[in-house]
C-alpha atoms as a PDB file:
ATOM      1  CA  UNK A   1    -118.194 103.749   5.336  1.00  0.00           C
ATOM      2  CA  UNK A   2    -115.751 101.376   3.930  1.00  0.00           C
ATOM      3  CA  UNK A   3    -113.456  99.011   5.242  1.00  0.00           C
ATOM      4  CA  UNK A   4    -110.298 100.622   3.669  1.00  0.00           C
ATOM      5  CA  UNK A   5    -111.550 104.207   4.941  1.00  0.00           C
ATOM      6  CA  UNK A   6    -108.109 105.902   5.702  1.00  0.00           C
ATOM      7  CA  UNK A   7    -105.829 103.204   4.190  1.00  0.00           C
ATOM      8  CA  UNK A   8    -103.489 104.198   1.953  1.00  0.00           C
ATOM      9  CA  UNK A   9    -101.538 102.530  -0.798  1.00  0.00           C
ATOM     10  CA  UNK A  10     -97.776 101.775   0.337  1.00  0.00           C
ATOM     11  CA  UNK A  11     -94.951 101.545  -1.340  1.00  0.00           C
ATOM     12  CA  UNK A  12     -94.089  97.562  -0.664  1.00  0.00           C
ATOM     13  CA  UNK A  13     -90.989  96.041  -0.893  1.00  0.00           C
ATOM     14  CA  UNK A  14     -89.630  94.707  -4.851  1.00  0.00           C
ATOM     15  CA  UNK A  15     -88.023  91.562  -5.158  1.00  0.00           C
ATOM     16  CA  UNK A  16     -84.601  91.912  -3.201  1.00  0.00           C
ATOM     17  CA  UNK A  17     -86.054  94.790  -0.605  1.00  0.00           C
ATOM     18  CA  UNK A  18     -87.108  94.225   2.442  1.00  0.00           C
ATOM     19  CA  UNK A  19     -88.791  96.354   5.483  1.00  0.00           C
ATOM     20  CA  UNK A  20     -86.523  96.951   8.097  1.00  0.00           C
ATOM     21  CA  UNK A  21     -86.561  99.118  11.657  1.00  0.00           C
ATOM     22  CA  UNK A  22     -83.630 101.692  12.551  1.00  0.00           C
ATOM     23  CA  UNK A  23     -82.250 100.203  15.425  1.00  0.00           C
ATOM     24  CA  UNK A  24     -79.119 102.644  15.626  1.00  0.00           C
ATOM     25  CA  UNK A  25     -77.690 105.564  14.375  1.00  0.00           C
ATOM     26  CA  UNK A  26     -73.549 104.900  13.667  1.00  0.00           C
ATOM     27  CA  UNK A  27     -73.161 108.700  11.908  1.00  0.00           C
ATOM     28  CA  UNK A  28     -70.733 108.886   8.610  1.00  0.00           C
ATOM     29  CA  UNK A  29     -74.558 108.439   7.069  1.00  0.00           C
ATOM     30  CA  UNK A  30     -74.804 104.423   8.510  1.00  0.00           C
ATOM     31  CA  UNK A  31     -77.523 103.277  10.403  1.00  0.00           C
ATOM     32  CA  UNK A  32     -78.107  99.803  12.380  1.00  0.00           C
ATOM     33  CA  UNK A  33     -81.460  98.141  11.249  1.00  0.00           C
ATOM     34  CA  UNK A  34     -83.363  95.029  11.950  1.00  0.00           C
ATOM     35  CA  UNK A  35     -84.765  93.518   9.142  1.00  0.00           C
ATOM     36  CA  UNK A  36     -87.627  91.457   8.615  1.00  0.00           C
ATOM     37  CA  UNK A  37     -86.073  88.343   7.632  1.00  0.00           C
ATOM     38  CA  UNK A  38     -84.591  88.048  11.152  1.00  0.00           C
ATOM     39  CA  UNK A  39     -80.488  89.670  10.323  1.00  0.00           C
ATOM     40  CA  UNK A  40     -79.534  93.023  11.744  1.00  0.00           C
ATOM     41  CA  UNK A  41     -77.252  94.578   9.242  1.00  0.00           C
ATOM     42  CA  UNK A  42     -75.370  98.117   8.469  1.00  0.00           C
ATOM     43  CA  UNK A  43     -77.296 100.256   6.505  1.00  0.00           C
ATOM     44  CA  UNK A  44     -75.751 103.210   4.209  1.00  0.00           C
ATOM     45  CA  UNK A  45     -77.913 106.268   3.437  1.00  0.00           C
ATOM     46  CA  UNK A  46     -77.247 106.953  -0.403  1.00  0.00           C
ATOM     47  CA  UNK A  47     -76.502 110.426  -1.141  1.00  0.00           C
ATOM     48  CA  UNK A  48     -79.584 111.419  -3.119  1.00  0.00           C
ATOM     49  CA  UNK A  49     -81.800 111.182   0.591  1.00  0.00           C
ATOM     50  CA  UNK A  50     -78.883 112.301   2.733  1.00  0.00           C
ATOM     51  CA  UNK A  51     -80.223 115.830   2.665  1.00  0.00           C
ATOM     52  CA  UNK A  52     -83.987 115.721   1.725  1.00  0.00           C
ATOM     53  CA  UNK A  53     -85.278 112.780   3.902  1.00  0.00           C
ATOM     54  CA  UNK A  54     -83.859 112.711   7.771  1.00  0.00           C
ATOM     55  CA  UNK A  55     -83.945 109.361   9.462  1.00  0.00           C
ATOM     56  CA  UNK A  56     -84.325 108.772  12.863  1.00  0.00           C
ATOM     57  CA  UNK A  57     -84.179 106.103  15.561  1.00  0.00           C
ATOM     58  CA  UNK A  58     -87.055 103.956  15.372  1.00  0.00           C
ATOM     59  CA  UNK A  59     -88.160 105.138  11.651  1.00  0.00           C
ATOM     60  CA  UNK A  60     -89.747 102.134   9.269  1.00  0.00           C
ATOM     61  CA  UNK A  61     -87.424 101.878   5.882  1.00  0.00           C
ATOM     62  CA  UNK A  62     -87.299  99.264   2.884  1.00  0.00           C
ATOM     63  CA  UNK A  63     -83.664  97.769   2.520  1.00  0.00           C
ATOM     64  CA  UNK A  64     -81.975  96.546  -0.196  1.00  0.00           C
ATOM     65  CA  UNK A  65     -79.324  94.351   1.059  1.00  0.00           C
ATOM     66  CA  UNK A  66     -76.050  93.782  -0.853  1.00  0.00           C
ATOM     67  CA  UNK A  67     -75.484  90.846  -3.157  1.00  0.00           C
ATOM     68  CA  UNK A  68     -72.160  90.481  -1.856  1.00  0.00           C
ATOM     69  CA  UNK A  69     -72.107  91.389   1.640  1.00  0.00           C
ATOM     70  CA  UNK A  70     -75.471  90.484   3.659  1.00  0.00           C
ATOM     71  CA  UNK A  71     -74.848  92.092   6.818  1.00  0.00           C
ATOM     72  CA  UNK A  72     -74.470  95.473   4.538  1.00  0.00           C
ATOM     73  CA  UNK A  73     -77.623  96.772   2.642  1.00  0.00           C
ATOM     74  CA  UNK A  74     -78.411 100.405   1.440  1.00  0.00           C
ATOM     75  CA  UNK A  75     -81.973 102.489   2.333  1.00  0.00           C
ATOM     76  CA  UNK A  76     -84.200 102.666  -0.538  1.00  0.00           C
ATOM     77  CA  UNK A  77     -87.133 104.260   0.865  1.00  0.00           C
ATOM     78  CA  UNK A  78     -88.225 105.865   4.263  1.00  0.00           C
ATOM     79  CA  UNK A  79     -92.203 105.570   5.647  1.00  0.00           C
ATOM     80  CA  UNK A  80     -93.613 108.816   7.654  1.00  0.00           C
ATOM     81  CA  UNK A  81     -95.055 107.485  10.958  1.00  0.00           C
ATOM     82  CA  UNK A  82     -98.668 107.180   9.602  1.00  0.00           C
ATOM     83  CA  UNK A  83     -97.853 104.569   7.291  1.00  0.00           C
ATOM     84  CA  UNK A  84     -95.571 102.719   9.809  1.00  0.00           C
ATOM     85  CA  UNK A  85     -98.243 102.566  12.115  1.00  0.00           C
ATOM     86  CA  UNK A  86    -100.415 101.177   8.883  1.00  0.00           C
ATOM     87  CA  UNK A  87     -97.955  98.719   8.315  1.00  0.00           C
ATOM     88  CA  UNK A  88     -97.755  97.596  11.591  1.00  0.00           C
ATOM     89  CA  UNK A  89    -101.704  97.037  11.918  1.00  0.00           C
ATOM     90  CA  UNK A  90    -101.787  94.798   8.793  1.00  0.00           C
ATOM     91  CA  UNK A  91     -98.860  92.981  10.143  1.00  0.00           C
ATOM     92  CA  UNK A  92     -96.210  93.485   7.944  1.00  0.00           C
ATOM     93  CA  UNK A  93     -93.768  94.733  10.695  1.00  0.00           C
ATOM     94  CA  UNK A  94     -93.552  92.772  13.440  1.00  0.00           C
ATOM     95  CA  UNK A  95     -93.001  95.152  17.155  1.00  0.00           C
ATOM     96  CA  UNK A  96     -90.048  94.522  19.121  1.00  0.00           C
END
């Protein structure tokens, strides 16, 4: 058996994402999230997931803040709880 038994490739974060934690839920399809890099800002769930991917308290997600507006960024992509908890174990998400 292999080191890497039961790993599986993750999407990572491009250039201006970065991993974040759903802190809160606001409703109006906003969420509060903690990001990586230390800011909490106001995430907006873009239309195209609104109905196919459900977020939750607590849920990993990659961010893509705003060029403009830092404390604002939008969800680009949503991890199932598996690959959280694989993210977690190599250290790429620190626990609160």
């Amino acid at each position: 058996m292999s080191d890497n038994e039961g790993r599986n490739d993750l999407r990572m974060p491009d250039d201006e994402e970065v991993f974040a934690v759903v802190v809160d839920m606001l409703g109006a399809n906003r969420v509060r999230v903690r990001c990586m890099d230390g800011v909490e800002r106001t995430a907006r769930i873009p239309g195209k997931m609104q109905k196919r991917i459900w977020i939750r308290e607590d849920d990993v997600v990659l961010v893509e803040p705003w060029d403009w507006q830092d404390e604002k960024a939008d969800i680009t992509w949503r991890y199932e709880k598996q690959e959280a908890d694989q993210l977690r174990d190599e250290g790429h998400i620190q626990s609160a």
